[in-house]
N, C-alpha and C. Protein backbone atom coordinates (compact mmCIF):
# COMPACT_ATOMS: atom_id res chain seq x y z
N UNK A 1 0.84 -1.18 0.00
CA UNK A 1 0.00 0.00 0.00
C UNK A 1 0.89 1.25 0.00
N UNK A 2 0.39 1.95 -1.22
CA UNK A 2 1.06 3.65 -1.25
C UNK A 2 1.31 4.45 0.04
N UNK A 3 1.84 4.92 0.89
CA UNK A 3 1.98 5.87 2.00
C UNK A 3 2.71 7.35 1.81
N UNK A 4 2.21 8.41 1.95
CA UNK A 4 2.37 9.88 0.98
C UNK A 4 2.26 10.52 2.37
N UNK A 5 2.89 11.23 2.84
CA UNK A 5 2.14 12.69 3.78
C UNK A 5 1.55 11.65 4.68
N UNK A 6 2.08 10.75 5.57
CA UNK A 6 1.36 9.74 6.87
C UNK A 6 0.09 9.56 6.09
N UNK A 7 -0.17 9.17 5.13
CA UNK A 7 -1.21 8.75 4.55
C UNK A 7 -1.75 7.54 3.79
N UNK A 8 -2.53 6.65 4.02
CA UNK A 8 -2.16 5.60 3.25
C UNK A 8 -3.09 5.45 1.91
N UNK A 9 -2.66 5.49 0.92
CA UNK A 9 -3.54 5.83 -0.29
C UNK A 9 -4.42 4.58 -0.67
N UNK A 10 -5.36 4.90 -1.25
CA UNK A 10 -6.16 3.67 -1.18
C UNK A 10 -6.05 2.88 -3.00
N UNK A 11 -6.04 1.97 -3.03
CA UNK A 11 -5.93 1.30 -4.32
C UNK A 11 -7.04 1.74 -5.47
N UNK A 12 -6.56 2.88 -5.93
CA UNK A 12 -7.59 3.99 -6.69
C UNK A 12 -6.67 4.23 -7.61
N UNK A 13 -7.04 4.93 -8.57
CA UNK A 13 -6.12 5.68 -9.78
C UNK A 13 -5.35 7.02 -9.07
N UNK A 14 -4.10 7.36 -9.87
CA UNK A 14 -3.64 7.86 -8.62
C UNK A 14 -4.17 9.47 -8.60
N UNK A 15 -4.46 9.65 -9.84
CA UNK A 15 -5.51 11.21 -9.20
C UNK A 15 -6.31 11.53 -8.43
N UNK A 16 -6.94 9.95 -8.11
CA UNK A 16 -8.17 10.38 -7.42
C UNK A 16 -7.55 9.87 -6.04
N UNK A 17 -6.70 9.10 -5.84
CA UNK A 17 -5.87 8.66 -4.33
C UNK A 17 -5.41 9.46 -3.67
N UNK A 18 -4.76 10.55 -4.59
CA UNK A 18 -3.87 11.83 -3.83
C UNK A 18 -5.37 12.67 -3.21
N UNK A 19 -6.16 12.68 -3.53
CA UNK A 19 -7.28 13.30 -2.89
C UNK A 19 -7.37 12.68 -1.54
N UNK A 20 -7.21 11.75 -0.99
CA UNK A 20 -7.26 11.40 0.42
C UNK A 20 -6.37 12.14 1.16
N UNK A 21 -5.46 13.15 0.99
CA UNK A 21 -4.61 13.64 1.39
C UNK A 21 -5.06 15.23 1.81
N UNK A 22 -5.22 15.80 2.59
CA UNK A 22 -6.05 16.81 3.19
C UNK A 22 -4.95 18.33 2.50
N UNK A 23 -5.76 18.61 1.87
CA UNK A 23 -4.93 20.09 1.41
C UNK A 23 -4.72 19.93 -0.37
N UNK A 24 -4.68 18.50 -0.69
CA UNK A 24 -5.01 18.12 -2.03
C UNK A 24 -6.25 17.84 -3.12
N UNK A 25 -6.55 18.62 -3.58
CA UNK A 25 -7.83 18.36 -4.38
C UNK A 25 -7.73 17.83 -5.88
N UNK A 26 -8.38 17.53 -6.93
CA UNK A 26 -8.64 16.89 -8.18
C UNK A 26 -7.47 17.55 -9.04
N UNK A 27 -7.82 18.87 -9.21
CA UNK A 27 -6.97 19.52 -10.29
C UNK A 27 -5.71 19.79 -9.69
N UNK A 28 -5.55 19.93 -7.96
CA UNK A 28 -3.98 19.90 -7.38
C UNK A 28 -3.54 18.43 -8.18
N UNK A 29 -3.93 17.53 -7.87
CA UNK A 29 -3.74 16.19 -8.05
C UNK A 29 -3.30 15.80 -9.30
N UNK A 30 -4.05 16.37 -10.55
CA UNK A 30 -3.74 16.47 -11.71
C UNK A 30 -2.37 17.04 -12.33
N UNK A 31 -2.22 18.14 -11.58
CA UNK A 31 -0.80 19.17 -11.83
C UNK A 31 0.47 18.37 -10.91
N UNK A 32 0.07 17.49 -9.93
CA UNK A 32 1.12 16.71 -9.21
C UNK A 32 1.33 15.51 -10.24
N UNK A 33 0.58 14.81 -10.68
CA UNK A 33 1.12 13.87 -11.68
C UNK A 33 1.50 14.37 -12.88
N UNK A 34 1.19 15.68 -13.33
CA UNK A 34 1.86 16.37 -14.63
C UNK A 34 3.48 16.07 -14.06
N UNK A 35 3.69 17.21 -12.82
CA UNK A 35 4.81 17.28 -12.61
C UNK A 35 5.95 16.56 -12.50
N UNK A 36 5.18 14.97 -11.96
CA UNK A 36 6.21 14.03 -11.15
C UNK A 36 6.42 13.24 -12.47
N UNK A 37 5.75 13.47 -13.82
CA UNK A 37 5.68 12.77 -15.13
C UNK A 37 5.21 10.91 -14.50
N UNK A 38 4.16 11.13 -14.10
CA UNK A 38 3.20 9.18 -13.08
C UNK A 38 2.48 9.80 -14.08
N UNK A 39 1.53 8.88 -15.15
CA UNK A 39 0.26 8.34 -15.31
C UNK A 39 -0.55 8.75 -14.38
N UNK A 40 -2.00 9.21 -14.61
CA UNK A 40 -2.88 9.71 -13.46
C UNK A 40 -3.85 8.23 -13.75
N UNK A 41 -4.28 7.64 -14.41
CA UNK A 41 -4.39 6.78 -14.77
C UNK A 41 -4.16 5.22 -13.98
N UNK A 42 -2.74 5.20 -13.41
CA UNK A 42 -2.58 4.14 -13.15
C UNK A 42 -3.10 4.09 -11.24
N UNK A 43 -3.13 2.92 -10.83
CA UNK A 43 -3.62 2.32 -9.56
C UNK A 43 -2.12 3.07 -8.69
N UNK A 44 -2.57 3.38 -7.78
CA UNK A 44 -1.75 3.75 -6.98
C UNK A 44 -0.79 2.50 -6.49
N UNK A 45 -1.50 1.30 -6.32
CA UNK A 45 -0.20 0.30 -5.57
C UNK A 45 0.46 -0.27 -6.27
N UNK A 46 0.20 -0.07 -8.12
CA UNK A 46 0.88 -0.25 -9.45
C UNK A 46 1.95 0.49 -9.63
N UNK A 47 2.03 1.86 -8.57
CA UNK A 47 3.06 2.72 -8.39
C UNK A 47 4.28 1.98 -7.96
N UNK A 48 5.64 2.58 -9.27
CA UNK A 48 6.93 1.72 -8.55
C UNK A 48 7.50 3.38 -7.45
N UNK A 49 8.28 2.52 -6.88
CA UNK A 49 9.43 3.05 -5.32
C UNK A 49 9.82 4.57 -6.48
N UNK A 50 10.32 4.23 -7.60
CA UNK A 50 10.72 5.45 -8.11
C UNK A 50 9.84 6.76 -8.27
N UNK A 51 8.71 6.03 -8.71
CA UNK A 51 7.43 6.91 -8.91
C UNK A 51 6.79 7.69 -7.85
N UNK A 52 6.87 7.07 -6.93
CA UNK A 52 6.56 6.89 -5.18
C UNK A 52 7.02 8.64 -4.59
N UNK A 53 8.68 8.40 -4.46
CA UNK A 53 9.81 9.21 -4.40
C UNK A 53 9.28 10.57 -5.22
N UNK A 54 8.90 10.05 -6.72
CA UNK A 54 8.92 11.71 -7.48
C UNK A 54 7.85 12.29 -6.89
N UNK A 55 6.58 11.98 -6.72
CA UNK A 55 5.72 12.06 -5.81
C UNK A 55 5.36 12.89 -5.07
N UNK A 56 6.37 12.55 -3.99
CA UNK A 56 6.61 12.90 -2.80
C UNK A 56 7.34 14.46 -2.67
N UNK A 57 8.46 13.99 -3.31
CA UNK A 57 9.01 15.30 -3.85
C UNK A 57 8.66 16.77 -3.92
N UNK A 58 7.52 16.08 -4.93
CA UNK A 58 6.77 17.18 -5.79
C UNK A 58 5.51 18.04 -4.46
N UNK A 59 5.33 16.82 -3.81
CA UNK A 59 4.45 17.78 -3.02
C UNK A 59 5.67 18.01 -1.97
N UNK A 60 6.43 17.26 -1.20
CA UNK A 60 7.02 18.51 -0.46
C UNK A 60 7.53 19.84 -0.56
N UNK A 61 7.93 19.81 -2.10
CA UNK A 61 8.71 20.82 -2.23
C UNK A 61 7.47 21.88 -2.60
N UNK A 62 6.13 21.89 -2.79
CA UNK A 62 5.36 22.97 -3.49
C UNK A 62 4.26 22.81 -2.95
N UNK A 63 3.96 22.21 -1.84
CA UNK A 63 2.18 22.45 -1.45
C UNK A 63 2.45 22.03 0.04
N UNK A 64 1.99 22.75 0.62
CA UNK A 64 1.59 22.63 2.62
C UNK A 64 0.17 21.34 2.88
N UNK A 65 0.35 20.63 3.27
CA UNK A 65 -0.47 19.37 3.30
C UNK A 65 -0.43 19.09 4.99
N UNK A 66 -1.79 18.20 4.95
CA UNK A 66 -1.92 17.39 6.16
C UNK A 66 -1.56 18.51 7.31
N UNK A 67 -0.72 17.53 8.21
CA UNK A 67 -0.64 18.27 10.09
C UNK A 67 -0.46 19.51 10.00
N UNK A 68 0.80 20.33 8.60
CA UNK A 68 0.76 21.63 8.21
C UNK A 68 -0.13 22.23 7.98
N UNK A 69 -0.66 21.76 7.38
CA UNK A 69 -1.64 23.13 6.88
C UNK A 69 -2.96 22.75 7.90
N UNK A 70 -3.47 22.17 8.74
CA UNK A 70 -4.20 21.62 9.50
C UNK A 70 -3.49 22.53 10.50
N UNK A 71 -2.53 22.52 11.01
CA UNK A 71 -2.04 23.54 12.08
C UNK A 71 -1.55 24.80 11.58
N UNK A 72 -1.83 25.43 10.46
CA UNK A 72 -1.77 26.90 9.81
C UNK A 72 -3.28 27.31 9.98
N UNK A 73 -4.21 26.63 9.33
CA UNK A 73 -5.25 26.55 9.56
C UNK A 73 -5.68 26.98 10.80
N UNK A 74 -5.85 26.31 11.58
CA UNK A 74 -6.21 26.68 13.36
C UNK A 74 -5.59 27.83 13.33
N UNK A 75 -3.71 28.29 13.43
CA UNK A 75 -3.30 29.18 13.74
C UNK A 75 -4.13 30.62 13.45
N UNK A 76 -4.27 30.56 11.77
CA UNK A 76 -5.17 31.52 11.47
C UNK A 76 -6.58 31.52 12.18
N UNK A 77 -7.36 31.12 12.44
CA UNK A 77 -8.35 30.70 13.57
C UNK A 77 -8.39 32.08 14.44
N UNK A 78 -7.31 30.96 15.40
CA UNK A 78 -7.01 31.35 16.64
C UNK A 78 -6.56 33.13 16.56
N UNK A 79 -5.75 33.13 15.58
CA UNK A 79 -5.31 34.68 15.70
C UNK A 79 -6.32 35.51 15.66
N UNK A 80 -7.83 34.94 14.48
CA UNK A 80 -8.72 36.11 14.90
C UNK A 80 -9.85 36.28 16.03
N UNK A 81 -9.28 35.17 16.84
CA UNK A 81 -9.98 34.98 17.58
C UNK A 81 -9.18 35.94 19.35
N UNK A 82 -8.03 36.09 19.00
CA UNK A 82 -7.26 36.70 19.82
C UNK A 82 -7.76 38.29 19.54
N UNK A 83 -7.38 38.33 18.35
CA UNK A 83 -7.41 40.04 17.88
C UNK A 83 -9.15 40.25 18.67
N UNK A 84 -9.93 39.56 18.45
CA UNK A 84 -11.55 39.83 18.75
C UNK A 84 -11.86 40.72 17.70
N UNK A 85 -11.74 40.18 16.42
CA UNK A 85 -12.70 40.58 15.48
C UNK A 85 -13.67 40.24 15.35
N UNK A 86 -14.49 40.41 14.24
CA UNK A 86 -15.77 39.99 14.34
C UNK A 86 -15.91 38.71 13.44
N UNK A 87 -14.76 38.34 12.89
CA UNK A 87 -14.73 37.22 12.28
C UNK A 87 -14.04 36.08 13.54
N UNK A 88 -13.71 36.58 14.36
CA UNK A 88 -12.57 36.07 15.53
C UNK A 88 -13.96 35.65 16.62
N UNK A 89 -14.64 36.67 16.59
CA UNK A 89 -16.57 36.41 17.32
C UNK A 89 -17.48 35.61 17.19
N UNK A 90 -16.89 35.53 16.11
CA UNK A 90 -18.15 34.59 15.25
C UNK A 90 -17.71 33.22 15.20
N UNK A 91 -16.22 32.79 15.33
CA UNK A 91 -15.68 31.75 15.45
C UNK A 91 -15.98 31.00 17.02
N UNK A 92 -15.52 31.96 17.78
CA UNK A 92 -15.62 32.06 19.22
C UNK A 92 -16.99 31.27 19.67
N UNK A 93 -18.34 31.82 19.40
CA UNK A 93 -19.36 31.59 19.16
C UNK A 93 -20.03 30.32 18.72
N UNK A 94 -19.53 29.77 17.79
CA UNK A 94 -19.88 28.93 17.20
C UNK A 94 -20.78 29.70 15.87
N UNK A 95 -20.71 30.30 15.74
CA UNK A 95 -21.88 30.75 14.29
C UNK A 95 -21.30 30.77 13.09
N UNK A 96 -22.35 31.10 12.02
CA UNK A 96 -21.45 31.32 10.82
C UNK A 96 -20.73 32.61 10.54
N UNK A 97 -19.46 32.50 9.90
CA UNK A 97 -18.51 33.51 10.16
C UNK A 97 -18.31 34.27 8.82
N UNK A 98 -18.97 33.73 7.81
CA UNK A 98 -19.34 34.71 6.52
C UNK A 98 -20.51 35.62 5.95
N UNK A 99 -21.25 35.86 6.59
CA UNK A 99 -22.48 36.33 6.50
C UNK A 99 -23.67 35.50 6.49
N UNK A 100 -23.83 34.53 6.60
CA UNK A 100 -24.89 33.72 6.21
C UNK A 100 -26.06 33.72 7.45
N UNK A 101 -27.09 33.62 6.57
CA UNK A 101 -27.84 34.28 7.54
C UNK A 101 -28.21 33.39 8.80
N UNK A 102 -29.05 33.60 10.01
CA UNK A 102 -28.86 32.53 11.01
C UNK A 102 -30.29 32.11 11.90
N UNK A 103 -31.48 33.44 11.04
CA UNK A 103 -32.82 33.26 11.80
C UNK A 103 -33.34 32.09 11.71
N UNK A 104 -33.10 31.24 10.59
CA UNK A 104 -33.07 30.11 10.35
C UNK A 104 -32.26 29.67 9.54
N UNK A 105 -31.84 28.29 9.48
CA UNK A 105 -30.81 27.55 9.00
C UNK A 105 -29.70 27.41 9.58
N UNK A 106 -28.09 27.49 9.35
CA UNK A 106 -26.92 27.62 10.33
C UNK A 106 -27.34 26.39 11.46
N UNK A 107 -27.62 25.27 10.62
CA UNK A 107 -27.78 23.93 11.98
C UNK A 107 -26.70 23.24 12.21
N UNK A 108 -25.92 23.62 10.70
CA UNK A 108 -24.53 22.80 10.82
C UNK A 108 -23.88 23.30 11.78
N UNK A 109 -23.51 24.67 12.07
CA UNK A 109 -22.44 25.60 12.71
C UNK A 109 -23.16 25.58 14.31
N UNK A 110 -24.81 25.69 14.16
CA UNK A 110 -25.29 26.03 15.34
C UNK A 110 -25.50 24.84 16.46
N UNK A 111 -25.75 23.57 15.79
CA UNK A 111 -26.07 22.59 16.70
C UNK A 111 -27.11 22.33 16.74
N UNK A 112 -27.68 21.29 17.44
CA UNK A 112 -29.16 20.98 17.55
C UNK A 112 -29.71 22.14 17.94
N UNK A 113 -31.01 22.23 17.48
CA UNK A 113 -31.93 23.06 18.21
C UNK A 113 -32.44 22.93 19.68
N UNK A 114 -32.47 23.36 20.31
CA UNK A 114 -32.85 23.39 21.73
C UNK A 114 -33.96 24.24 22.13
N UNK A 115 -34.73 23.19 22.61
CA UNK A 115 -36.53 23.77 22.91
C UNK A 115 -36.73 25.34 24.44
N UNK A 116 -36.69 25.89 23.84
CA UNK A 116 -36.86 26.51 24.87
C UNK A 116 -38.20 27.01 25.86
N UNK A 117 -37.79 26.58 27.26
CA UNK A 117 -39.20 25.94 28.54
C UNK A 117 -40.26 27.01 28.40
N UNK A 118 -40.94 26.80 28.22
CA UNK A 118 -42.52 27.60 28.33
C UNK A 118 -42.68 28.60 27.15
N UNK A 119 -42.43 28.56 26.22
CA UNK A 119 -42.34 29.26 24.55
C UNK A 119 -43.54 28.52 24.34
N UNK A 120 -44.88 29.43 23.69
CA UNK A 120 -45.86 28.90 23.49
C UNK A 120 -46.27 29.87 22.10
């Protein structure tokens, strides 16, 4: 089995395998097998050690992936959540932090609904 970025790729073609990899999407994926000159085409565990290597390469040297960018991520978070902006508020909060509206809908961000006692 392929292993990329602590990741273990699943026996898929390899464009669509590098997508298991958090920070990598379809057309990243596409431009990583341009680069590393792999077949997008072929099964990932059809991948030889050489292919593996160029790979690897290619994303260390040009894209922030996985625990990185997963902990850039938060960092940015957290900083606006320090400054107390209103995007830093809204995080804080739990709500949605782009405008979206919240009189109704926002169940993802908001949580279950909760009945409130004697509302008639």
């Amino acid at each position: 089995m392929a292993r990329i970025s602590g990741v273990n790729l699943p026996n898929k073609p390899v464009e669509i395998a590098l997508t298991y990899i958090y920070g990598i999407g379809r057309s990243t994926a596409v431009t990583i097998c341009d680069r590393a000159n792999v077949p997008g085409n072929v099964r990932a565990n059809d991948l030889g050690d050489d292919e593996l290597a160029r790979i690897r390469e290619v994303i260390d040297r040009e894209w922030v992936v996985e625990g990185d960018l997963r902990r850039e991520t938060a960092m940015n978070i957290k900083r606006l959540m320090d400054l107390g902006c209103y995007r830093g508020l809204r995080h804080r909060r739990g709500l949605p932090v782009r405008g979206q509206r919240t009189h109704t809908n926002a169940r993802t961000r908001k949580g279950r609904a909760r009945p409130i006692a004697g509302k008639k």
